[in-house]
N, C-alpha and C. Protein backbone atom coordinates (compact mmCIF):
# COMPACT_ATOMS: atom_id res chain seq x y z
N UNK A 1 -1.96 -90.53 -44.80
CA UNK A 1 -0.86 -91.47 -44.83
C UNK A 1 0.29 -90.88 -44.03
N UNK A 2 1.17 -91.78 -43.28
CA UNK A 2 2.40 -91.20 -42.27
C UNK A 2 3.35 -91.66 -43.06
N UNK A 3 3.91 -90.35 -43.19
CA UNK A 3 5.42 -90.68 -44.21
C UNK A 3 6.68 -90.53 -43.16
N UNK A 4 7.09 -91.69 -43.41
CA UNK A 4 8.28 -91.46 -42.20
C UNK A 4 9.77 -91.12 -43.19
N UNK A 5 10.61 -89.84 -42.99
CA UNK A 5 12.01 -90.28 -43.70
C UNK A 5 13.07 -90.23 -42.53
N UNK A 6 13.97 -90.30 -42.87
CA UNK A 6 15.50 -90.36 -42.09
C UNK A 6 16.54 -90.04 -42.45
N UNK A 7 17.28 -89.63 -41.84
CA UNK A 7 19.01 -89.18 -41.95
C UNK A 7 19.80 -90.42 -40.93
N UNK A 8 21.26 -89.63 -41.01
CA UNK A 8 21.84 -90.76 -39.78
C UNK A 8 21.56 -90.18 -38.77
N UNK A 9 21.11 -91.03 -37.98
CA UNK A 9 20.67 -90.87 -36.24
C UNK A 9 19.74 -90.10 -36.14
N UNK A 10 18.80 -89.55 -36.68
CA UNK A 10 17.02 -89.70 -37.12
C UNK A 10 16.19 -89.54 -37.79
N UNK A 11 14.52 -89.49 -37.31
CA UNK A 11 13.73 -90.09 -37.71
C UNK A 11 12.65 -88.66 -37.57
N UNK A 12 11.96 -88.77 -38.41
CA UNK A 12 10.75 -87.83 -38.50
C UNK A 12 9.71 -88.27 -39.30
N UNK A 13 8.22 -88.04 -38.99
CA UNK A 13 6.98 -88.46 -39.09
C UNK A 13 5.96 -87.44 -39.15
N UNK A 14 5.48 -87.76 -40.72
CA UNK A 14 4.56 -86.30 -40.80
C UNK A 14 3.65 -87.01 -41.58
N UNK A 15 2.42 -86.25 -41.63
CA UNK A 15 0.96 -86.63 -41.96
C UNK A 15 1.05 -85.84 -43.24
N UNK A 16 0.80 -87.17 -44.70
CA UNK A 16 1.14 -86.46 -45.87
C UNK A 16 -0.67 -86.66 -46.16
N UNK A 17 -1.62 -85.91 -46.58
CA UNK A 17 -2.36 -85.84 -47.76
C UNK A 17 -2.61 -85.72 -49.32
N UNK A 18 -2.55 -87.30 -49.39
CA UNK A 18 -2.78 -87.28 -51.41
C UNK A 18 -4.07 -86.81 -51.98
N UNK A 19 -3.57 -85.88 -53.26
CA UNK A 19 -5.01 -85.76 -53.86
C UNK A 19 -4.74 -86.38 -55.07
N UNK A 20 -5.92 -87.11 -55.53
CA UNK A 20 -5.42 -87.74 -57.43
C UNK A 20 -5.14 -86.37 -58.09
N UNK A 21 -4.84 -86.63 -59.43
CA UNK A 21 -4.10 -86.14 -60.02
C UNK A 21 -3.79 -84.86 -59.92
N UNK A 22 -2.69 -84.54 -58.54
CA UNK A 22 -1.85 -83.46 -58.35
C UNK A 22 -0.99 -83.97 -57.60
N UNK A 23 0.42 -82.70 -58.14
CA UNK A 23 1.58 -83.13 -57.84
C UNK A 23 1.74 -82.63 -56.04
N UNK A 24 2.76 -82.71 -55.63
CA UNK A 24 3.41 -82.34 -54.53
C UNK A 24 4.49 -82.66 -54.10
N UNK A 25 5.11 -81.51 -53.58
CA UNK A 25 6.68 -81.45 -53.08
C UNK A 25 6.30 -81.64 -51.33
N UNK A 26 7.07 -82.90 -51.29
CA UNK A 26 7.73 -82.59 -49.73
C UNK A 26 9.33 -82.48 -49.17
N UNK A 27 9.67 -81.12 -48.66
CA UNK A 27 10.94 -81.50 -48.16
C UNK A 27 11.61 -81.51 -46.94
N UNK A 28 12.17 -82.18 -47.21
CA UNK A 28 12.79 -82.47 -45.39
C UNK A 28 14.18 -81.44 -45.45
N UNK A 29 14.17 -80.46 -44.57
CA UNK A 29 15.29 -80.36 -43.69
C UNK A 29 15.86 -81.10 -42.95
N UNK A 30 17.36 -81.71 -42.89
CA UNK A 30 17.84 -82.15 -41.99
C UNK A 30 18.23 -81.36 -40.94
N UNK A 31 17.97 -81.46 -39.26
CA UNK A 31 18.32 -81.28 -38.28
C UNK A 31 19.62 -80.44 -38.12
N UNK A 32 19.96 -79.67 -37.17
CA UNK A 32 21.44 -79.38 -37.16
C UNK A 32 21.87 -79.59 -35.84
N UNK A 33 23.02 -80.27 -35.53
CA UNK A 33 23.58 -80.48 -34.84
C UNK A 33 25.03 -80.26 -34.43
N UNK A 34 25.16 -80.42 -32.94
CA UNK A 34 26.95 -79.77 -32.75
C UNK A 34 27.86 -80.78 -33.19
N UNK A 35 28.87 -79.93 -33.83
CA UNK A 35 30.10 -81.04 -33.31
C UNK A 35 31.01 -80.35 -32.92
N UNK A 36 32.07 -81.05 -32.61
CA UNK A 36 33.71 -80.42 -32.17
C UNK A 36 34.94 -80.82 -33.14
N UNK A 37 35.86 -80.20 -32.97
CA UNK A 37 37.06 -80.69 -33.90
C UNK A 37 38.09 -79.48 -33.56
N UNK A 38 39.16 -80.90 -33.21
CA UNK A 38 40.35 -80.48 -32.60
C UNK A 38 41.28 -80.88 -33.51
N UNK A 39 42.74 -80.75 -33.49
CA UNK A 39 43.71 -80.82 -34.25
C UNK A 39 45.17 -80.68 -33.14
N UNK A 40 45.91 -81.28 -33.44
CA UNK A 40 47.68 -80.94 -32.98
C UNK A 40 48.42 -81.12 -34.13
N UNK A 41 49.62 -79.96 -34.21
CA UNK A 41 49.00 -78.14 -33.13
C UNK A 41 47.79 -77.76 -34.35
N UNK A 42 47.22 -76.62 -33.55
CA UNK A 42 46.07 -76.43 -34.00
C UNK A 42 46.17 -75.80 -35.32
N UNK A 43 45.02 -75.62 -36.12
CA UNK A 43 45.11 -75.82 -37.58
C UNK A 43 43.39 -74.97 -37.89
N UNK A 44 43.93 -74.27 -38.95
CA UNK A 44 42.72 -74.12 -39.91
C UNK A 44 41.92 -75.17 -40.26
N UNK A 45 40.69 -74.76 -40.60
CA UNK A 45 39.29 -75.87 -40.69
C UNK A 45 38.33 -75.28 -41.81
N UNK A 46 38.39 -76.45 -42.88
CA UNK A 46 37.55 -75.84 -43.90
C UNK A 46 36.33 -76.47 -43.62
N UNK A 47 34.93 -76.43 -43.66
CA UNK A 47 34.06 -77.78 -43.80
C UNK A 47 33.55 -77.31 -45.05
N UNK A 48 33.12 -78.32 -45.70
CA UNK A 48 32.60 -78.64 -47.00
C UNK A 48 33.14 -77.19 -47.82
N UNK A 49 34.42 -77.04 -47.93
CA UNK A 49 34.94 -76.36 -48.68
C UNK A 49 34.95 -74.75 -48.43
N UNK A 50 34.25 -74.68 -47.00
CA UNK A 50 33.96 -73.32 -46.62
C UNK A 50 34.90 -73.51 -45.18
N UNK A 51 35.91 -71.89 -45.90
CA UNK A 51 37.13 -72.28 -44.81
C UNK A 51 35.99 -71.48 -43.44
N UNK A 52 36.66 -72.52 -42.28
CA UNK A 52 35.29 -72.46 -40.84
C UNK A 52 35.66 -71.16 -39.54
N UNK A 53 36.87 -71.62 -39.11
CA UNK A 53 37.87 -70.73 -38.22
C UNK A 53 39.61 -71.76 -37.81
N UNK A 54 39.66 -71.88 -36.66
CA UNK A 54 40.78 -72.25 -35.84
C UNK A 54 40.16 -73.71 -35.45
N UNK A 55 41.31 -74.46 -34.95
CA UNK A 55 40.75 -75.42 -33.71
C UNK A 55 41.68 -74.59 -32.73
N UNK A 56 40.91 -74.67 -31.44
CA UNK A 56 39.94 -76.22 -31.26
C UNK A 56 38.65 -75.27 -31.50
N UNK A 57 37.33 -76.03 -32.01
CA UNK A 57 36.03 -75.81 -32.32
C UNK A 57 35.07 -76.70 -31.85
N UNK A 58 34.19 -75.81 -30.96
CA UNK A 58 33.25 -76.69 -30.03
C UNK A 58 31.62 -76.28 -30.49
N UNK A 59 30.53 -77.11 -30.45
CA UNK A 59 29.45 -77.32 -30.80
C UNK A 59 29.22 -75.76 -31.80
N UNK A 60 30.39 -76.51 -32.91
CA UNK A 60 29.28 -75.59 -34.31
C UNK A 60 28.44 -76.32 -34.92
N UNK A 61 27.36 -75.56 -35.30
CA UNK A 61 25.92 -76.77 -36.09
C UNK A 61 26.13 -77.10 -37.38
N UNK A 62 26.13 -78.43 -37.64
CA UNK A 62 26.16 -78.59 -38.70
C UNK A 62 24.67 -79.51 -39.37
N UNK A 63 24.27 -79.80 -40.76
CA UNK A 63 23.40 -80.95 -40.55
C UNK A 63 23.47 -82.12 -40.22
N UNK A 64 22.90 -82.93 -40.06
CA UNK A 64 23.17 -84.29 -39.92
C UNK A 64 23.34 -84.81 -41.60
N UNK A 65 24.04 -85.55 -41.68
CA UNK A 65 25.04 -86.37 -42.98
C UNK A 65 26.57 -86.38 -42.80
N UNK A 66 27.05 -86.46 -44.49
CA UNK A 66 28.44 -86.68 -44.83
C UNK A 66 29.02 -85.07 -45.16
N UNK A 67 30.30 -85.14 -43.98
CA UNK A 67 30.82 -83.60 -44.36
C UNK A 67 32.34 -84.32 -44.67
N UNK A 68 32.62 -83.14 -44.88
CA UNK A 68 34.07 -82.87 -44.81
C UNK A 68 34.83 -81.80 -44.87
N UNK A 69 36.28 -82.55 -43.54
CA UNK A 69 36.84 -81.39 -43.02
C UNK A 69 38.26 -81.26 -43.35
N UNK A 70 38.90 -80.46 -43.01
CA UNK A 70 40.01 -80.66 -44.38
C UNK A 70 40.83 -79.70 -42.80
N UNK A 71 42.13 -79.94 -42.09
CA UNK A 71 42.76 -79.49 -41.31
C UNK A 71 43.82 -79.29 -41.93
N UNK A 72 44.07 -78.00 -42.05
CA UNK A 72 45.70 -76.93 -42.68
C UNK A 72 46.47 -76.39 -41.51
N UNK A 73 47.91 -76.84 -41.63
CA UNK A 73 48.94 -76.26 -40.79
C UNK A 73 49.94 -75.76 -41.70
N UNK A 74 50.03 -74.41 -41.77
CA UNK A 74 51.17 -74.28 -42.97
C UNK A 74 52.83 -74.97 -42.23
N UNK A 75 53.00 -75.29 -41.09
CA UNK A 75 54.32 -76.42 -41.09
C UNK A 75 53.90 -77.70 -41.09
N UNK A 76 52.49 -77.99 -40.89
CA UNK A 76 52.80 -79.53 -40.87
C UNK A 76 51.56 -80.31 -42.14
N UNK A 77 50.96 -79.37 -42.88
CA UNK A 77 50.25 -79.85 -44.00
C UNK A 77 49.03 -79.57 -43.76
N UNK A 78 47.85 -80.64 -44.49
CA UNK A 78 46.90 -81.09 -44.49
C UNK A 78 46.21 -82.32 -43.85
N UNK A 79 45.12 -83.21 -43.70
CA UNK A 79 44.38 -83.77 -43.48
C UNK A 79 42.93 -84.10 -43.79
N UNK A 80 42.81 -84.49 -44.47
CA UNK A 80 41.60 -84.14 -45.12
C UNK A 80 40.58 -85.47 -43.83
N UNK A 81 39.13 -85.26 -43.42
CA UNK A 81 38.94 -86.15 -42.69
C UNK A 81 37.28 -85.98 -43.09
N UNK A 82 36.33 -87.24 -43.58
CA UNK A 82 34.86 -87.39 -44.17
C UNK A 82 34.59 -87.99 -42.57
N UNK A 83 33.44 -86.99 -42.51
CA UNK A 83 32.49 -87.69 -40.76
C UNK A 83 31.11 -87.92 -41.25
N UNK A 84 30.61 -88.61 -40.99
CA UNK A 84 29.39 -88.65 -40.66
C UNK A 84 28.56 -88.38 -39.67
N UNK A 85 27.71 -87.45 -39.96
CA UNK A 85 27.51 -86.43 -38.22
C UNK A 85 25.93 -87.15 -38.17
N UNK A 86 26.11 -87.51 -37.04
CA UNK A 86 24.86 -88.16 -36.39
C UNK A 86 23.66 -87.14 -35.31
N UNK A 87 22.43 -87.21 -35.18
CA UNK A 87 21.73 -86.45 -34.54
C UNK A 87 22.27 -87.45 -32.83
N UNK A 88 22.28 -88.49 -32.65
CA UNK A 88 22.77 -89.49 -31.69
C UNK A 88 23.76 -89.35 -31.68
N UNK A 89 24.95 -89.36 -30.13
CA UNK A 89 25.78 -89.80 -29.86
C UNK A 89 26.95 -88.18 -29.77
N UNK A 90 28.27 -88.51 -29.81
CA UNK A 90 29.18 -87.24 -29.55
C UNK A 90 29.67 -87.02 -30.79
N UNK A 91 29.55 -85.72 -31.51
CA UNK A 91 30.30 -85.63 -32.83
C UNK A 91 31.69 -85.07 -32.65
N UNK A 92 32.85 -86.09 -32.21
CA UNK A 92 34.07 -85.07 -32.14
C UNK A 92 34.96 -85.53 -33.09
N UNK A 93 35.75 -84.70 -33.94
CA UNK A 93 36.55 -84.97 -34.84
C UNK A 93 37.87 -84.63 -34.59
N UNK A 94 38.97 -85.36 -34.82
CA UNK A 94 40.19 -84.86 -34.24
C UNK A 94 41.43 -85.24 -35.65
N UNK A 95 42.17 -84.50 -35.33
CA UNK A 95 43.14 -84.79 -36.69
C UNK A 95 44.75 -84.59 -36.12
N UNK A 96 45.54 -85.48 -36.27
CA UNK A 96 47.03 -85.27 -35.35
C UNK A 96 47.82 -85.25 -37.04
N UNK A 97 48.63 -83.72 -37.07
CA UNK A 97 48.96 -83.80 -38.07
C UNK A 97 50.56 -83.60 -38.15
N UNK A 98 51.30 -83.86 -37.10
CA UNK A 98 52.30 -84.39 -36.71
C UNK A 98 52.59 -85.70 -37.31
N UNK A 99 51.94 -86.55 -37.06
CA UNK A 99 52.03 -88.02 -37.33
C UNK A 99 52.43 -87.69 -38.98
């Protein structure tokens, strides 16, 4: 049987074999992919609660799903910002914390 699963922006296809009565684990790793994330002026970067480095930050891997990034300027605050990182397309995240 071809078990297909997915994340956002893809797709993977693997050849599962059932036996009757036994169990089995399948698990998927999601993919990792780059993104970027910039800030004005530049700012500390936590992702998912793990403080990251500086911006600006260019193709660090992350998985594909729901993160979040949280941009600290001790003069101009916070930002907290949820992405959804896709295996498709440009992952850039930007946060103006001036505004």
């Amino acid at each position: 049987m071809m078990k297909q699963t997915s994340h956002p922006g893809c797709q993977e296809k693997r050849k599962v074999e059932f036996i009757a009565g036994k169990a089995a684990t399948l698990h998927v790793e999601p993919p990792g992919v780059a993104i970027s994330a910039n800030a004005r002026p530049c700012a500390d970067v936590l992702l998912d609660r793990t403080n990251i480095s500086q911006t600006p930050l260019a193709n660090m891997l992350v998985t594909v799903g729901s993160h979040e990034l949280v941009f600290s300027n001790l003069q101009f605050g916070e930002r907290k910002r949820t992405v959804i990182v896709t295996a498709s397309g440009l992952n850039r995240i930007a946060a103006d914390l001036v505004r």
